[in-house]
C-alpha atoms as a PDB file:
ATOM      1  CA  UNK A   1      92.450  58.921 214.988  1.00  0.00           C
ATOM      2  CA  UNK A   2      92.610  59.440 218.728  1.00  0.00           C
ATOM      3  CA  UNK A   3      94.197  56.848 221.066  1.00  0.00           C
ATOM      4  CA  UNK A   4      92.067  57.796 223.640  1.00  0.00           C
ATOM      5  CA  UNK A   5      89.659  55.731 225.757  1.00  0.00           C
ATOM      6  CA  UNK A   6      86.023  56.217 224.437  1.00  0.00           C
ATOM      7  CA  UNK A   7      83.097  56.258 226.346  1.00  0.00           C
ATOM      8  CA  UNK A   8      81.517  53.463 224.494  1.00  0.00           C
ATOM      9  CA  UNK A   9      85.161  51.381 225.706  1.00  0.00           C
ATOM     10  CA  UNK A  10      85.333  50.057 221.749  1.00  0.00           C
ATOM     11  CA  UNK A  11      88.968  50.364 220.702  1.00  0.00           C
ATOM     12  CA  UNK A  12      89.477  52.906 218.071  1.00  0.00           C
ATOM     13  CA  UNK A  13      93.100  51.444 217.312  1.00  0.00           C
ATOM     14  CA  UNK A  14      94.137  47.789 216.738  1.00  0.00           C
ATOM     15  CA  UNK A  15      97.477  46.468 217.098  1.00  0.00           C
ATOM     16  CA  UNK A  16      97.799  46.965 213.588  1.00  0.00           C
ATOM     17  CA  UNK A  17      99.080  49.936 212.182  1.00  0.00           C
ATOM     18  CA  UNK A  18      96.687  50.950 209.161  1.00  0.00           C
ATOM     19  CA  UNK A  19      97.892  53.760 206.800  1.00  0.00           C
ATOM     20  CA  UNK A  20      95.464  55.118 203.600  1.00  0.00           C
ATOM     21  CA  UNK A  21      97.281  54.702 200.740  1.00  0.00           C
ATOM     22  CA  UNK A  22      96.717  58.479 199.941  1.00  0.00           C
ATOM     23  CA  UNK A  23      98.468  59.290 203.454  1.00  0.00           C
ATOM     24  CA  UNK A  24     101.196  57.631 202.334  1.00  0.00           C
ATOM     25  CA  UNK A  25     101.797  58.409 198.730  1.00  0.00           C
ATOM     26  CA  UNK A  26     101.288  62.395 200.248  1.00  0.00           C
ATOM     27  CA  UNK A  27     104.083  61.418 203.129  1.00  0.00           C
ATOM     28  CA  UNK A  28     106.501  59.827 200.414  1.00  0.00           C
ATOM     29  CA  UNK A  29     105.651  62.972 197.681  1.00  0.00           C
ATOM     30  CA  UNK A  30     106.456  65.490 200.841  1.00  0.00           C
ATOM     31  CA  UNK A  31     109.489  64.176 201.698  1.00  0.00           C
ATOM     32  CA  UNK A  32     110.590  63.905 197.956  1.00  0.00           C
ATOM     33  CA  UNK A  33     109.556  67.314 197.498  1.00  0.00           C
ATOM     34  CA  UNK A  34     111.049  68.612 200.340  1.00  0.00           C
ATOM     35  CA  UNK A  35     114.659  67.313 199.820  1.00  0.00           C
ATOM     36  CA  UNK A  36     114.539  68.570 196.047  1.00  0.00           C
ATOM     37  CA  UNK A  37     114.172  72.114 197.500  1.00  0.00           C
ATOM     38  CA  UNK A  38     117.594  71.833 198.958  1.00  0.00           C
ATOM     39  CA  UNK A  39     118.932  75.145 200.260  1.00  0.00           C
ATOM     40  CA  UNK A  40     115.835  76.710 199.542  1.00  0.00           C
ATOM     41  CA  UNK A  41     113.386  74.862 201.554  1.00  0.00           C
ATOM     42  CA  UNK A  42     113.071  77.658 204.698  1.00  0.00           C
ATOM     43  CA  UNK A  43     112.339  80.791 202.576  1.00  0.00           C
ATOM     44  CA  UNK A  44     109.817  78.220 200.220  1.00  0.00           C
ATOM     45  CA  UNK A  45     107.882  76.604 203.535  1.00  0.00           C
ATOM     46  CA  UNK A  46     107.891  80.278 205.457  1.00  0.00           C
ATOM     47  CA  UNK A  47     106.005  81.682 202.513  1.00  0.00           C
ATOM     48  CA  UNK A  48     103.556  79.023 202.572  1.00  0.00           C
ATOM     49  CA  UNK A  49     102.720  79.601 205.945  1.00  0.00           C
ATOM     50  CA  UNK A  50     101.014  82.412 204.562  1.00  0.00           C
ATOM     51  CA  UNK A  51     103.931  85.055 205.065  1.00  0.00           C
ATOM     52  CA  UNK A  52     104.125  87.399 202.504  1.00  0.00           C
ATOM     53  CA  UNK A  53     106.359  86.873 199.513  1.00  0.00           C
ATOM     54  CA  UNK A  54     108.309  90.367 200.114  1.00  0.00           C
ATOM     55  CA  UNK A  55     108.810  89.433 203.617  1.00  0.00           C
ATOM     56  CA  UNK A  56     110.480  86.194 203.078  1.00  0.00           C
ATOM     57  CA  UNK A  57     112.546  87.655 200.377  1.00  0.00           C
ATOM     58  CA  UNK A  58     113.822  90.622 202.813  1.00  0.00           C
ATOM     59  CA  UNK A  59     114.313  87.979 205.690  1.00  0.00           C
ATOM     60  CA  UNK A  60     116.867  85.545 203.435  1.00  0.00           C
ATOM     61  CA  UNK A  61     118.033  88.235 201.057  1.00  0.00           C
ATOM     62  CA  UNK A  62     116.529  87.359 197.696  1.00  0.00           C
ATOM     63  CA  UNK A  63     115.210  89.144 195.254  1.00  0.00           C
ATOM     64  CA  UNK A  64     111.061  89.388 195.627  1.00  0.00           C
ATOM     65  CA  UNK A  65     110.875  87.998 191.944  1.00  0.00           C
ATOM     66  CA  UNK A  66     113.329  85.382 192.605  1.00  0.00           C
ATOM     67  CA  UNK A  67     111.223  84.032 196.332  1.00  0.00           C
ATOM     68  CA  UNK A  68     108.290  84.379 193.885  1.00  0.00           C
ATOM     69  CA  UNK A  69     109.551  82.230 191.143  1.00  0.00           C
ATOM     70  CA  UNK A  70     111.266  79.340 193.964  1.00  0.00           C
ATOM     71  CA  UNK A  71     107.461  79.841 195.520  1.00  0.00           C
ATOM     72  CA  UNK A  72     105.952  79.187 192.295  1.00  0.00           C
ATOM     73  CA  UNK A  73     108.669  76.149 190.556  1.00  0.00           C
ATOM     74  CA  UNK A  74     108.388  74.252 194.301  1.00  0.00           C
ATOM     75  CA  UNK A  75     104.597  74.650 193.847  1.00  0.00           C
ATOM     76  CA  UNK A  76     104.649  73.415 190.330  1.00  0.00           C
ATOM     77  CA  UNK A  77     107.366  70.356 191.222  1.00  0.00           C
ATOM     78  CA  UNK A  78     104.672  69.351 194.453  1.00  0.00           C
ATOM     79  CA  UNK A  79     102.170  67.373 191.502  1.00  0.00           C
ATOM     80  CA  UNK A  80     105.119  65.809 189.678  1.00  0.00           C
ATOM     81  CA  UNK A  81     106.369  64.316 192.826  1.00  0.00           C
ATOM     82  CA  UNK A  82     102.603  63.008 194.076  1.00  0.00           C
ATOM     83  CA  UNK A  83     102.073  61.464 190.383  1.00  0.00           C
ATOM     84  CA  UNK A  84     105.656  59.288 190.963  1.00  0.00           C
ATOM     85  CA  UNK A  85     104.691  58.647 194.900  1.00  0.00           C
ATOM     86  CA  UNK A  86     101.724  57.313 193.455  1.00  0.00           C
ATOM     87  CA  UNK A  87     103.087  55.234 190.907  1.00  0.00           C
ATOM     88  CA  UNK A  88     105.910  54.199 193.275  1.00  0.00           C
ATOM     89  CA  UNK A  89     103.703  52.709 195.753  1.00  0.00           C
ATOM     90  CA  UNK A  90     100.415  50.623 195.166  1.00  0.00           C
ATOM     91  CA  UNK A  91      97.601  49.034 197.215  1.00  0.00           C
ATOM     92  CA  UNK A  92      99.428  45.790 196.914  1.00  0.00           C
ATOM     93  CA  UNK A  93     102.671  46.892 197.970  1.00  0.00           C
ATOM     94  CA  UNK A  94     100.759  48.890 200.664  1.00  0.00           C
ATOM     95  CA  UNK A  95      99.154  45.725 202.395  1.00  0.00           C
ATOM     96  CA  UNK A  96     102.979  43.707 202.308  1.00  0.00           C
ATOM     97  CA  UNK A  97     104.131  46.508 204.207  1.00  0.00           C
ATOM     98  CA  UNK A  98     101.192  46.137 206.656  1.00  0.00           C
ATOM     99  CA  UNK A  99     101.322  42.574 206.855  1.00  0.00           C
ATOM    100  CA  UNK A 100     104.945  42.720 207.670  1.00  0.00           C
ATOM    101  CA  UNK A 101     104.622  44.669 211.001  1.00  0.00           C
ATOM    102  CA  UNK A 102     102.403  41.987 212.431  1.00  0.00           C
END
């Protein structure tokens, strides 16, 4: 959503702040997801920036089986934490937290 002026001058952002519920169980699964891979979070989030797997395992001194298999288990962990974002937070819970900021 841009916060620019439009051309037609109809405001594309009210003074409420209005979040998808699928934004936010992604933001609350990615942050989740991101502390569980502890140490290992630069060598996991350089390789899926499309960096080969050999090159990230040179670069922090693993083995290239090893960056494959942290590549692979943070991969695998990623739907486990978006199923318990999603049961964390509901629609209902969603809208409090909306109706609180105004």
């Amino acid at each position: 959503m841009s916060l620019e002026t439009r051309v037609d001058r109809k405001p594309m952002f009210d003074a409420r702040i209005r979040e998808s519920l699928a934004l936010v169980h992604a933001e609350i699964a990615y942050g989740r997801w991101r502390a569980s891979l502890g140490v290992f979070t630069a060598p996991v989030l350089e390789r899926s920036s499309m960096t080969g797997v050999s090159i990230v395992a040179k670069r922090y001194r693993l083995g290239v089986n090893r960056a494959r298999r942290l590549l692979i288990d943070a991969l695998d962990s990623w739907l486990s934490m978006l199923r318990d974002a999603q049961r964390s937070v509901g629609r209902v819970g969603l809208d409090e937290a909306h109706a609180r900021l105004n």
